[in-house]
Protein backbone atom coordinates (compact mmCIF):
# COMPACT_ATOMS: atom_id res chain seq x y z
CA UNK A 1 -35.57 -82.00 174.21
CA UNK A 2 -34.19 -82.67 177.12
CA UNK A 3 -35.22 -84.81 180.44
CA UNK A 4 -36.55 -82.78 183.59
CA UNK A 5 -35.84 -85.12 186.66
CA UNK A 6 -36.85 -84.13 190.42
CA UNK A 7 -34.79 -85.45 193.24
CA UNK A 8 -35.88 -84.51 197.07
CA UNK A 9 -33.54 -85.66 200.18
CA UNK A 10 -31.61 -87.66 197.69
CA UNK A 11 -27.97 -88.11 198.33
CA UNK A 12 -27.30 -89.04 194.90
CA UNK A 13 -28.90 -85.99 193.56
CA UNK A 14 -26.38 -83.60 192.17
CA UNK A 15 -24.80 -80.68 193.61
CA UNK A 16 -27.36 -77.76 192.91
CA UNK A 17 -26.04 -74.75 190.46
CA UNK A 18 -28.29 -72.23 190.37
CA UNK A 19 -30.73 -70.79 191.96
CA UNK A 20 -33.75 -69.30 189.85
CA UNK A 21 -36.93 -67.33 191.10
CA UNK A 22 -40.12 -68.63 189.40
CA UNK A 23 -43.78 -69.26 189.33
CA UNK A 24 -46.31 -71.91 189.32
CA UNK A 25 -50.43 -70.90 188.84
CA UNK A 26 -53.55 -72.47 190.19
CA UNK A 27 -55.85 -71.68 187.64
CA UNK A 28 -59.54 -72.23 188.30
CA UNK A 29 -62.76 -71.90 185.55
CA UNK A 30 -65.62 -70.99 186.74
CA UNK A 31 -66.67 -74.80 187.82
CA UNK A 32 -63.64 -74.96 190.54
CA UNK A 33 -61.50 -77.33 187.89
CA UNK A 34 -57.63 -76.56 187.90
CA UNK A 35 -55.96 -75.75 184.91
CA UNK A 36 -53.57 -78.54 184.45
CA UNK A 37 -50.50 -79.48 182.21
CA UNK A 38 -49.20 -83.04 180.98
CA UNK A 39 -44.81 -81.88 181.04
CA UNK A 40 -43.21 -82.45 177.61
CA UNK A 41 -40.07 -82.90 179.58
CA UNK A 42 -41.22 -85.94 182.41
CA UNK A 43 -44.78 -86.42 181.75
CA UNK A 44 -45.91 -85.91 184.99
CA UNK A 45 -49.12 -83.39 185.47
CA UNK A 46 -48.55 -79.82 186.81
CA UNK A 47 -49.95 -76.21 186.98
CA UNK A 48 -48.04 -74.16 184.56
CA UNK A 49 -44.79 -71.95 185.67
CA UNK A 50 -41.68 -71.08 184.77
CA UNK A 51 -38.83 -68.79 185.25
CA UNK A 52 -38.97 -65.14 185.73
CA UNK A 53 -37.28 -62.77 183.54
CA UNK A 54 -35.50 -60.44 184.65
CA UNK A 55 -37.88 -56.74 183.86
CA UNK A 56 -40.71 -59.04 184.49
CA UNK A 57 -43.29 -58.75 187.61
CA UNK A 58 -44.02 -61.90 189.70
CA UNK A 59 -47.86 -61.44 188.25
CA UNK A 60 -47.08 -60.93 185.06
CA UNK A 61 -44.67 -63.71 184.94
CA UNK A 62 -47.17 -65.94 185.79
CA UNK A 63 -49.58 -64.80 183.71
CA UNK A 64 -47.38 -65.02 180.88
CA UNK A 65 -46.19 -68.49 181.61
CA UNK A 66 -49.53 -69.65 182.09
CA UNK A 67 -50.71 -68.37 178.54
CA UNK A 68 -47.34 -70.16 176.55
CA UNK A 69 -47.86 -73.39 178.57
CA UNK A 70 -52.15 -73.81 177.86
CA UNK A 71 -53.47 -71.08 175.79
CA UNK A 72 -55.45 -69.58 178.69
CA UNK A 73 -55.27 -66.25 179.46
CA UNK A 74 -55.74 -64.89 183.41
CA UNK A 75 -55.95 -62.83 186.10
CA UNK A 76 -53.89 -63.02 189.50
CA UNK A 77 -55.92 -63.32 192.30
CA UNK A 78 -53.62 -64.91 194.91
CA UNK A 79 -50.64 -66.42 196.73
CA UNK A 80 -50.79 -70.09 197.92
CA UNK A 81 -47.28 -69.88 199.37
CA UNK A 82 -43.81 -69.98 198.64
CA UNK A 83 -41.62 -73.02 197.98
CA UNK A 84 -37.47 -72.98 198.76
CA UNK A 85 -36.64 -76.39 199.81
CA UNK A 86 -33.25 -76.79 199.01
CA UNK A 87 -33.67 -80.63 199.71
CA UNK A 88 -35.76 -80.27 196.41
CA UNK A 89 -32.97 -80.37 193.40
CA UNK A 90 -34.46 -80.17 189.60
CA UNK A 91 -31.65 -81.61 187.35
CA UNK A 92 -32.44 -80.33 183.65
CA UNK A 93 -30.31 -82.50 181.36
CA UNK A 94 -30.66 -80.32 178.11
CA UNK A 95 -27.55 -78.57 179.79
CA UNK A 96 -26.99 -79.98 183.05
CA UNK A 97 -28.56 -77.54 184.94
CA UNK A 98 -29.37 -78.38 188.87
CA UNK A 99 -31.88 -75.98 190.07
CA UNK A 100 -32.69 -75.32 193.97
CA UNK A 101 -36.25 -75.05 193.96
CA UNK A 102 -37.58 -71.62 194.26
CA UNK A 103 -41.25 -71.05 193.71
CA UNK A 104 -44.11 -68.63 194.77
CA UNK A 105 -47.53 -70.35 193.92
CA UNK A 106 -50.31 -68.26 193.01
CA UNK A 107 -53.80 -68.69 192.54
CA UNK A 108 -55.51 -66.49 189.10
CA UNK A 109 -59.11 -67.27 187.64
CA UNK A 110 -59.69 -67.81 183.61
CA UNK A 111 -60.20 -64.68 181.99
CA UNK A 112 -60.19 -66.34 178.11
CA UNK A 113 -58.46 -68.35 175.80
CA UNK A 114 -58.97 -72.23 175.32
CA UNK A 115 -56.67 -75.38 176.85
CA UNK A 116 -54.49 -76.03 173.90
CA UNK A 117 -50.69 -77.82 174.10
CA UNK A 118 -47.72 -76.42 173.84
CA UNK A 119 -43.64 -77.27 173.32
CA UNK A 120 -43.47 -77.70 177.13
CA UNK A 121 -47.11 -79.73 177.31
CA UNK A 122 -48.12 -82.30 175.45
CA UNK A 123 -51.70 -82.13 177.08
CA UNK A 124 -53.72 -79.31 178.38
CA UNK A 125 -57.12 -80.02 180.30
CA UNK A 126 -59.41 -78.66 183.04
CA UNK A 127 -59.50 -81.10 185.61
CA UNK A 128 -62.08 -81.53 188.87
CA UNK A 129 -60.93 -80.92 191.87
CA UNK A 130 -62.04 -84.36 192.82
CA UNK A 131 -59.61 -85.94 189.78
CA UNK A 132 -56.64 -84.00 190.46
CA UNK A 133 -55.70 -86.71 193.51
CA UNK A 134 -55.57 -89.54 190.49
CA UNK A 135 -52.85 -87.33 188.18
CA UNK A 136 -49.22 -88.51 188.25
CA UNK A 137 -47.19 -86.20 189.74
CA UNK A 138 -43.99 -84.73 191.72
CA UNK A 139 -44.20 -84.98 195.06
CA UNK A 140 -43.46 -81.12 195.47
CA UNK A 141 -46.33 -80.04 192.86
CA UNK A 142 -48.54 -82.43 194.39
CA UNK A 143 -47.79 -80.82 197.74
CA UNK A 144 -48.63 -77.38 196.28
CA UNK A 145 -51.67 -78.73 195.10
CA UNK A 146 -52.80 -80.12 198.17
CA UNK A 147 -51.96 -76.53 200.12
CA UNK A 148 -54.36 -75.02 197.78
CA UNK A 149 -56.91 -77.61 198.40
CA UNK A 150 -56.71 -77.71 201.85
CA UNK A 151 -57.38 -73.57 201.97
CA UNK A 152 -56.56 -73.41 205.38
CA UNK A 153 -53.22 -71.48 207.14
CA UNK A 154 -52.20 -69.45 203.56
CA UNK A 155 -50.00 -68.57 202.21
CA UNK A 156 -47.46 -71.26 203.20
CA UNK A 157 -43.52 -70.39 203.79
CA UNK A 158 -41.00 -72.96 203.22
């Protein structure tokens, strides 16, 4: 499998070469925790997203991703913001791909299922709000995070 490496206002990051519309999902439980991931591909912590397929929905994209990356199903409930830095450049060396980020956050609540790992994360959890600060993690997800956290002046544009 191949490396996932983030660059942001780098000038040695690489040209970007596509351009792909996608989703990333604040999942809460009942308690408040986030759903979180532990990437196969940089082993940083996330929320789970991923591309959207063409014929697919933004909410059902989302939910979809979010059940292949954890095991948990969901309901939308939400939209943090969206992200389109094009400072932000995701180089995926499998094939060399250099992706502008593009990403609409949303929020969703647990419906069912149970945290379990995945090809894409080696470690699933629920994780207090409190704890979340402590996880390794891109700047950018961490960002989206904190928007979420903060609640205040949603949905974000950028």
């Amino acid at each position: 499998m191949g490396k996932r490496i983030d660059f942001y206002d780098d000038p040695d990051a690489p040209a970007p070469n596509s351009l792909v519309p996608s989703v990333n999902v604040i999942v809460t439980n009942e308690a408040g925790d986030l759903l979180m991931i532990r990437r196969t591909d940089n082993d940083n912590w996330a929320v789970p997203g991923g591309a959207i397929d063409l014929g697919e929905s933004i909410p059902a994209a989302a939910e979809r991703e979010t059940l292949e990356e954890t095991g948990v199903t969901c309901e939308i409930t939400g939209l943090v913001g969206t992200y389109s830095d094009p400072r932000h450049v995701i180089l995926y060396t499998s094939n060399g791909e250099a992706r502008q980020e593009f990403s609409i956050v949303l929020t969703a609540r647990a419906t069912g299922g149970a945290p379990t790992p995945s090809d894409e994360s080696r470690e699933v959890r629920w994780v207090p709000r409190a704890e979340v600060s402590s996880l390794r993690m891109d700047r950018s997800m961490r960002m989206r995070i904190d928007h979420y956290l903060a609640g205040v002046g949603l949905p974000r544009i950028g």
